[in-house]
N, C-alpha and C. Protein backbone atom coordinates (compact mmCIF):
# COMPACT_ATOMS: atom_id res chain seq x y z
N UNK A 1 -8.58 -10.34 -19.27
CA UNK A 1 -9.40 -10.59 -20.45
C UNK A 1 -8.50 -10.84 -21.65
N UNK A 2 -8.91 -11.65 -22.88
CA UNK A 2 -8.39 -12.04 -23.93
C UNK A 2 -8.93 -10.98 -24.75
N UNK A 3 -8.42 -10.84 -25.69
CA UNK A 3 -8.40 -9.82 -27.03
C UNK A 3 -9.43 -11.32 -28.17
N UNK A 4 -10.40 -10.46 -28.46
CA UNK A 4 -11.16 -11.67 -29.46
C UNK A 4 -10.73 -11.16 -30.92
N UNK A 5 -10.89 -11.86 -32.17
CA UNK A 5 -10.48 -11.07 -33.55
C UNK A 5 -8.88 -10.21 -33.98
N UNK A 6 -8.04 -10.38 -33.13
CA UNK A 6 -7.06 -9.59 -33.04
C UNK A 6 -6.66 -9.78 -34.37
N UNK A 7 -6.65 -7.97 -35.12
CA UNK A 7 -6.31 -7.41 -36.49
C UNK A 7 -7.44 -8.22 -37.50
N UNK A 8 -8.66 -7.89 -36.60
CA UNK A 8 -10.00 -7.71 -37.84
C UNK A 8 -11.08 -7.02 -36.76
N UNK A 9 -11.46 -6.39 -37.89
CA UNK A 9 -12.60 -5.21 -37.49
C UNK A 9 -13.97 -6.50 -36.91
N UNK A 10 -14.10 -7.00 -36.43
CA UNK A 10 -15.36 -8.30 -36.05
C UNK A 10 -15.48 -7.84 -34.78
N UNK A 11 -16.79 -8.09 -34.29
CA UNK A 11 -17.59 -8.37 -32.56
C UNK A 11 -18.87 -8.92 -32.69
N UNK A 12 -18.93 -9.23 -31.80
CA UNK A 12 -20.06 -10.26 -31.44
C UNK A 12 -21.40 -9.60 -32.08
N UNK A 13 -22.25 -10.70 -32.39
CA UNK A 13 -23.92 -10.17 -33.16
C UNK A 13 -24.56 -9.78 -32.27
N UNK A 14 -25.63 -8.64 -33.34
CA UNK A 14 -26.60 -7.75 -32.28
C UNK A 14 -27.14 -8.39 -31.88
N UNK A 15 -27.71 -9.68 -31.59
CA UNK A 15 -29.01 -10.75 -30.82
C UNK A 15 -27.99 -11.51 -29.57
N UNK A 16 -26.59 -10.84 -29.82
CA UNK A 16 -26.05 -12.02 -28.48
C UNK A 16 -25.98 -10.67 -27.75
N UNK A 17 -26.44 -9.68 -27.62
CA UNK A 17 -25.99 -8.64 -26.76
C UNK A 17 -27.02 -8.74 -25.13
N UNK A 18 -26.26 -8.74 -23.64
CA UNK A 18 -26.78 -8.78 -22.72
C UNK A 18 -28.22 -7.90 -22.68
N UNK A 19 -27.96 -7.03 -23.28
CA UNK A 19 -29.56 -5.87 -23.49
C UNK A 19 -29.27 -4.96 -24.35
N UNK A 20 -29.04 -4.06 -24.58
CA UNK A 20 -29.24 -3.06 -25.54
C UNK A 20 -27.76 -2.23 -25.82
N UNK A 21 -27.27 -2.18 -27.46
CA UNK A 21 -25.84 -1.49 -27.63
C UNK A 21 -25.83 -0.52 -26.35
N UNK A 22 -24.69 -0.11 -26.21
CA UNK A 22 -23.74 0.45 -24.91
C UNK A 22 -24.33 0.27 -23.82
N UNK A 23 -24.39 -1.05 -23.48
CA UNK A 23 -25.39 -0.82 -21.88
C UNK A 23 -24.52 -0.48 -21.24
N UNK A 24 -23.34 -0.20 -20.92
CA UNK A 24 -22.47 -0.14 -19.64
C UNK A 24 -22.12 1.82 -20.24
N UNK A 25 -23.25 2.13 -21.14
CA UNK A 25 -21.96 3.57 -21.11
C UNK A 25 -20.90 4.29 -21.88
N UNK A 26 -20.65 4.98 -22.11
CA UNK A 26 -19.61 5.86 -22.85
C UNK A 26 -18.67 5.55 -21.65
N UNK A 27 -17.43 4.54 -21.86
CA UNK A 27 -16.17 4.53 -21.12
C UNK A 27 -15.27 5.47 -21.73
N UNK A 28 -14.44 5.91 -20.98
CA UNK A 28 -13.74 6.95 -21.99
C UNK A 28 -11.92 5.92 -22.18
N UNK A 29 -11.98 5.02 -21.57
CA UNK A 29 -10.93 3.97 -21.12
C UNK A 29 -11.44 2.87 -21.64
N UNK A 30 -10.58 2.09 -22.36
CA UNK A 30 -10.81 0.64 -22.53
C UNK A 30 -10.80 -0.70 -21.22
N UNK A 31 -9.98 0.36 -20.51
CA UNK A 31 -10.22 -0.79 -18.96
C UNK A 31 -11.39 0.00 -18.24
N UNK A 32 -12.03 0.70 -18.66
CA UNK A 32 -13.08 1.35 -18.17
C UNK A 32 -14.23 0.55 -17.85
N UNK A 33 -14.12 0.00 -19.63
CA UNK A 33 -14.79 -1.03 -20.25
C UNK A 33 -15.11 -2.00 -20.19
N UNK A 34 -13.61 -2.84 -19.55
CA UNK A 34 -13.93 -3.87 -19.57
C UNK A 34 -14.00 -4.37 -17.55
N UNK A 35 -13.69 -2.83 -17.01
CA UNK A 35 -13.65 -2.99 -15.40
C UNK A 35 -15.41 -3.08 -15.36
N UNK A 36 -15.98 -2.90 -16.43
CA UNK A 36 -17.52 -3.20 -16.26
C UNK A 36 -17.96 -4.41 -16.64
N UNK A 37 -17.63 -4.89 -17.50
CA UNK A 37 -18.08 -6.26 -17.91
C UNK A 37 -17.10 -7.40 -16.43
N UNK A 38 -16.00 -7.20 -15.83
CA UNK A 38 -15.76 -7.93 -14.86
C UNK A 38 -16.01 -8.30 -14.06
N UNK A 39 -17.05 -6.99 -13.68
CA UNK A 39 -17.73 -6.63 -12.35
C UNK A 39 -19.21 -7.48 -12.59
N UNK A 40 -19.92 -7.80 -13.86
CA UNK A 40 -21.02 -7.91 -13.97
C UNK A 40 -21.44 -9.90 -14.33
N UNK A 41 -21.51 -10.56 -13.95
CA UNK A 41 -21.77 -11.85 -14.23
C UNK A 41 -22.17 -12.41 -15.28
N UNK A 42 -23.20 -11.69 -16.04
CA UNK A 42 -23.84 -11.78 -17.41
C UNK A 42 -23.26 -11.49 -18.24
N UNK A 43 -22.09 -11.20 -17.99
CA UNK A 43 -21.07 -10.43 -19.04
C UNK A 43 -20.03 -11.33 -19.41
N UNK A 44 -20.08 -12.36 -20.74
CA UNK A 44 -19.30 -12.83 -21.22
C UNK A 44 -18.09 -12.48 -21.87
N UNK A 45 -18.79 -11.51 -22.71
CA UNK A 45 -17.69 -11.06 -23.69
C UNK A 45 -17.80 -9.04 -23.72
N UNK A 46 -17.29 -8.40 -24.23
CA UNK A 46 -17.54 -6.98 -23.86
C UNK A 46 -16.91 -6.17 -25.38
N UNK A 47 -17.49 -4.96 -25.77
CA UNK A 47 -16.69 -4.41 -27.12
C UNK A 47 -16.75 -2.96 -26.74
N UNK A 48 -15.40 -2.44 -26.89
CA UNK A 48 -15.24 -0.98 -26.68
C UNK A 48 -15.11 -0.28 -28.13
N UNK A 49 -16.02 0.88 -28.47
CA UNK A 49 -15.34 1.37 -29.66
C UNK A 49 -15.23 2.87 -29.02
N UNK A 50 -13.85 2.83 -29.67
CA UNK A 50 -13.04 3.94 -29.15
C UNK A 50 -13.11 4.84 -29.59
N UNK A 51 -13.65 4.96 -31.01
CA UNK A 51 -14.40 6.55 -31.90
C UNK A 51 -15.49 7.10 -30.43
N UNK A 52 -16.18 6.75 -29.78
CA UNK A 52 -17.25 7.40 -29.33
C UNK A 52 -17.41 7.06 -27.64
N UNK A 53 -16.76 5.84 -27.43
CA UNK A 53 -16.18 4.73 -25.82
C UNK A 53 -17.53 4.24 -25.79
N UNK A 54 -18.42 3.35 -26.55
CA UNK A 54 -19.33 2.73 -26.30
C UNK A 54 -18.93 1.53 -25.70
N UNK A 55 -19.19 1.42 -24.75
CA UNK A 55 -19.45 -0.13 -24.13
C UNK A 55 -20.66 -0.96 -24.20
N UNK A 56 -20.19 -2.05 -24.78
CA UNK A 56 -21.69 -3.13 -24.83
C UNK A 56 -21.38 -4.67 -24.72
N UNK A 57 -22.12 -4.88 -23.36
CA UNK A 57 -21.69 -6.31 -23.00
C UNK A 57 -22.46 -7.74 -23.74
N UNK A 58 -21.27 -8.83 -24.30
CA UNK A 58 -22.43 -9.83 -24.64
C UNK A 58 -22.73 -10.99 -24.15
N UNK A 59 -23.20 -12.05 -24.25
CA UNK A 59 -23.55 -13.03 -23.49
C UNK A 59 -22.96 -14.39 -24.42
N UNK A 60 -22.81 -14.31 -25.05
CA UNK A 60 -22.37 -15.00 -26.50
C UNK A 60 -21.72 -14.58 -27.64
N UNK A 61 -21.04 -15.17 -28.23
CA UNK A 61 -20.34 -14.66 -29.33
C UNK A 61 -20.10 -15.91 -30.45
N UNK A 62 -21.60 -16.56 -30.89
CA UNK A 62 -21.09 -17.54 -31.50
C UNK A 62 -21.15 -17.32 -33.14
N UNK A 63 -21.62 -15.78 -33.31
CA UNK A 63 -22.06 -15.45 -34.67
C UNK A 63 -21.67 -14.10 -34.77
N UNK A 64 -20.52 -13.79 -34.85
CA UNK A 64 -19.67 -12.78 -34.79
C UNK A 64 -20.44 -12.26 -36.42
N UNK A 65 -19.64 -10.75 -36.26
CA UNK A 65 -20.56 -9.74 -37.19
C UNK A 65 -18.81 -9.15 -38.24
N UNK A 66 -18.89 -8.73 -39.17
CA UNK A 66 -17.99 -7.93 -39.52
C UNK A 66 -18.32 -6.58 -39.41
N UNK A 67 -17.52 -5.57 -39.38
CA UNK A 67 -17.70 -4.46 -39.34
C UNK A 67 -18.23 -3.93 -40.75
N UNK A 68 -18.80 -2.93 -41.59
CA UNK A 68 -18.86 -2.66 -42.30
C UNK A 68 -18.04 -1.38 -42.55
N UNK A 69 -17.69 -1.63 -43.99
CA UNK A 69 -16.71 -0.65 -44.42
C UNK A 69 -17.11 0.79 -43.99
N UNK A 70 -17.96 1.42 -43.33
CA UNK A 70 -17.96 2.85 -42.99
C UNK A 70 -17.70 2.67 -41.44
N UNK A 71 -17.69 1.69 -40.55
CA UNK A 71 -17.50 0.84 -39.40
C UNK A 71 -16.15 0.96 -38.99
N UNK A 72 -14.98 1.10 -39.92
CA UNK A 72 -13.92 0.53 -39.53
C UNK A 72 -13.21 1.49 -38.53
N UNK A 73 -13.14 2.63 -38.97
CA UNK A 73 -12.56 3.63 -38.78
C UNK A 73 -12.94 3.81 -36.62
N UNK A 74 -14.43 3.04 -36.40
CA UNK A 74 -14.53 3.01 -34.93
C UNK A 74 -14.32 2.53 -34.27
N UNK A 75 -13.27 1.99 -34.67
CA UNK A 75 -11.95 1.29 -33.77
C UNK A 75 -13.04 0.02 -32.72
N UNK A 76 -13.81 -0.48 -33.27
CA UNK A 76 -14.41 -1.51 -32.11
C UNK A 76 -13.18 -2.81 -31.92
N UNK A 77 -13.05 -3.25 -30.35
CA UNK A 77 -11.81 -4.51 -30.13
C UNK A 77 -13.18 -4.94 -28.91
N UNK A 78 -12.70 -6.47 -29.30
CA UNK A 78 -13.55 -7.17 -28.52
C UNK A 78 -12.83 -7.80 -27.40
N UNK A 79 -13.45 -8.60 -26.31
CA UNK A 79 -12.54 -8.90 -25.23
C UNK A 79 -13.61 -10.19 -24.66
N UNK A 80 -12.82 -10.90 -24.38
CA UNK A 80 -13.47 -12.36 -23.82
C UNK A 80 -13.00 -12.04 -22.49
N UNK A 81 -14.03 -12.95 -21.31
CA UNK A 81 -13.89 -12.86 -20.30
C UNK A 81 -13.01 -14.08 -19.24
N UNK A 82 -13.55 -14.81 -19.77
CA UNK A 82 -13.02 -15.69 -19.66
C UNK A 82 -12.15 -16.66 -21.01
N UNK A 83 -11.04 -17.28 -20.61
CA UNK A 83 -10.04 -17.37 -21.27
C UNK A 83 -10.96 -18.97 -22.39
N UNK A 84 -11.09 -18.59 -23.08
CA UNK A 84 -11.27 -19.79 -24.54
C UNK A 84 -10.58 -20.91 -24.64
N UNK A 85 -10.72 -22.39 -24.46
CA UNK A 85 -9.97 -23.44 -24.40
C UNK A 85 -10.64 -24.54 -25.47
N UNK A 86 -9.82 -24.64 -26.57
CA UNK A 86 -10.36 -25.55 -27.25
C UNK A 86 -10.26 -27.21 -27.04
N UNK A 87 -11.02 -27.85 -27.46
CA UNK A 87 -11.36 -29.31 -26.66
C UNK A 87 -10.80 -30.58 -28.24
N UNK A 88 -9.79 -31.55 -27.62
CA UNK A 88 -9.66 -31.94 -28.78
C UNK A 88 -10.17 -33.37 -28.11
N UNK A 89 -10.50 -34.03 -29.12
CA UNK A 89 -11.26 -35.55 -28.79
C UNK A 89 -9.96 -36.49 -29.38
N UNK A 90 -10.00 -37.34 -28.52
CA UNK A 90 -9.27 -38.55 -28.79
C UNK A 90 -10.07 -39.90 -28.99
């Protein structure tokens, strides 16, 4: 998995989420985390926050969220599942 936002508090919006914040669980591991979103097909993208090990898988990430300033401190890191390739036109 790719690291999404690396050195900003951002993850994916609450409406791209596969079903409901932490569906996969309190991981207490970040590969916990994301050994769940690998395993699961619907699982595009995945966010661990490490204040509490919520796992919550998303399906999209085209409207990323900032954290809010009382937010930061819960360490959320996002993770793509597949690797991001940008497309240039000629």
């Amino acid at each position: 998995m790719t690291r999404i936002f690396p050195g900003e508090c951002k993850r994916c919006g609450d409406y791209e989420r596969v079903t409901t914040w932490n569906n996969y669980g309190v991981q207490t591991s970040l590969s916990g985390c994301k050994s769940k979103c690998a395993a699961d097909a619907n699982c595009i993208y995945v966010t661990h926050r490490e204040l509490n090990g919520y796992c919550t898988s998303f399906k999209t990430c085209n409207s990323p969220i900032r954290c809010e300033d009382s937010q930061t401190a819960y360490g959320d890191t996002s993770w793509a599942k597949r690797r991001m390739y940008a497309l240039t036109l000629v």
